[in-house]
Protein backbone atom coordinates (compact mmCIF):
# COMPACT_ATOMS: atom_id res chain seq x y z
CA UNK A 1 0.00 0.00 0.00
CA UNK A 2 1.35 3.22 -0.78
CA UNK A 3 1.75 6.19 1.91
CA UNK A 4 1.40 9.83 1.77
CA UNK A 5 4.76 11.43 1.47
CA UNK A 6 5.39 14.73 2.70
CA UNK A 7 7.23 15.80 -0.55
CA UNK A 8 5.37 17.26 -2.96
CA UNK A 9 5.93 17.30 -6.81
CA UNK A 10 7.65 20.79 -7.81
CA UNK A 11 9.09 20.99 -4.03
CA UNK A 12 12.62 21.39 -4.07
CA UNK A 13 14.54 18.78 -1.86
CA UNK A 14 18.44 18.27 -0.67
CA UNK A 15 20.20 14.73 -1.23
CA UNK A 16 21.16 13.76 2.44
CA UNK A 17 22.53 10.12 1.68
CA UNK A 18 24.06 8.55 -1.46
CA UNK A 19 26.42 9.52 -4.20
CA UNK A 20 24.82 12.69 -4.64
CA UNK A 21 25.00 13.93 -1.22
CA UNK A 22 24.46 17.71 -1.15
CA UNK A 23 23.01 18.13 -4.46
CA UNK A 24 19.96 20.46 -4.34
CA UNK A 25 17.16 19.73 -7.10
CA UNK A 26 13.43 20.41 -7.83
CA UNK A 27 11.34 17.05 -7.79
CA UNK A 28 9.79 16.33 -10.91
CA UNK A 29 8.15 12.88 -10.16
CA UNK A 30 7.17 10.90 -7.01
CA UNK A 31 6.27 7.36 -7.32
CA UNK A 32 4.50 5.98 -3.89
CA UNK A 33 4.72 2.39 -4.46
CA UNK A 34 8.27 2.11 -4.22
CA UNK A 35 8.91 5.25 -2.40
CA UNK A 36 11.09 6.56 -4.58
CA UNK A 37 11.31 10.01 -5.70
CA UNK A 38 12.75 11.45 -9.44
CA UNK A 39 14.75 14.62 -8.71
CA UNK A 40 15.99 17.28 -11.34
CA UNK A 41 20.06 16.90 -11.87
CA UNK A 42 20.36 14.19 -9.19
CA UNK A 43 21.84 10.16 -10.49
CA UNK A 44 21.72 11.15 -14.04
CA UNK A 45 21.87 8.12 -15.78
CA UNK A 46 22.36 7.06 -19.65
CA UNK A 47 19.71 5.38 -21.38
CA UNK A 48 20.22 3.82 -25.36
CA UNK A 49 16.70 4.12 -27.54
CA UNK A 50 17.16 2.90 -31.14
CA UNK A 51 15.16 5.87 -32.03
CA UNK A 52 16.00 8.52 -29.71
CA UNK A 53 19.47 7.34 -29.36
CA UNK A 54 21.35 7.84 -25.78
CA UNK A 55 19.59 9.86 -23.54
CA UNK A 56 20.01 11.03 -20.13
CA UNK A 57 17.63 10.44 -17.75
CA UNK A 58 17.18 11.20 -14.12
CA UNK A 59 16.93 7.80 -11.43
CA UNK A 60 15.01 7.48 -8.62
CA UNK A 61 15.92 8.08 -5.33
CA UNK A 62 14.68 6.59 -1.94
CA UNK A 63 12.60 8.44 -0.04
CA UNK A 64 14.26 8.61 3.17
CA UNK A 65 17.40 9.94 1.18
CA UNK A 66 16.30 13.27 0.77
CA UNK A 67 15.42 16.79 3.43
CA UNK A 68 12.74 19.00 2.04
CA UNK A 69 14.46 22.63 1.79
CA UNK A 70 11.51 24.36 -0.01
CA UNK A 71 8.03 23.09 -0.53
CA UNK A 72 5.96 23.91 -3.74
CA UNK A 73 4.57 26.93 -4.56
CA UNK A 74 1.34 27.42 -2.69
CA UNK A 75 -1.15 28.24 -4.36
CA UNK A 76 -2.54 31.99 -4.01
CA UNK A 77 -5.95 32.02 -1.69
CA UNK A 78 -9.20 33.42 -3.92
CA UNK A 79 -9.75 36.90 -3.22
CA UNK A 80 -13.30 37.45 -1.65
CA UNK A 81 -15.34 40.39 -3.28
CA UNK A 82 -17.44 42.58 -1.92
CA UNK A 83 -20.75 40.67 -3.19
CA UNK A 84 -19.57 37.51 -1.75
CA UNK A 85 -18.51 38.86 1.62
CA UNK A 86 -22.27 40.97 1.81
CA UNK A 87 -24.23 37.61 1.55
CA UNK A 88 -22.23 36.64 4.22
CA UNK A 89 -23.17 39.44 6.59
């Protein structure tokens, strides 16, 4: 069963463990079932297409490998207008 991870796609994150230790990168995919997370720069690794040729491609890394240093953007709250907050009242 998967579990909710407190990383977030677009948060950026800090490699605390590994090869890459210290490397700072933006997530760009999250994958629950294995608890693994795909970070932007971080274990860059070469992949061979017969179409595409070779390719790098960013690897997963565990969960537990990585300290959240920013979260994502929030998103900006709805700003009330003056009709909405009268019907209110």
């Amino acid at each position: 069963m998967a579990m909710k991870l407190k990383i977030k796609k677009g948060s950026t994150v800090q490699v605390i463990a590994g090869a890459d230790k210290g490397k700072k990168g933006t997530v760009l995919e999250i994958v629950t079932s294995k608890m693994g997370v795909r970070v932007q720069g971080v274990r860059v690794q070469t992949h061979y297409s017969k179409q595409d040729g070779l390719q790098k491609k960013e690897g997963l890394i565990h969960y537990s490998n990585l300290k959240l240093v920013d979260g994502p953007a929030a998103k900006a709250p709805a700003k009330k207008t003056k009709a909405a907050a009268s019907k209110k009242a």
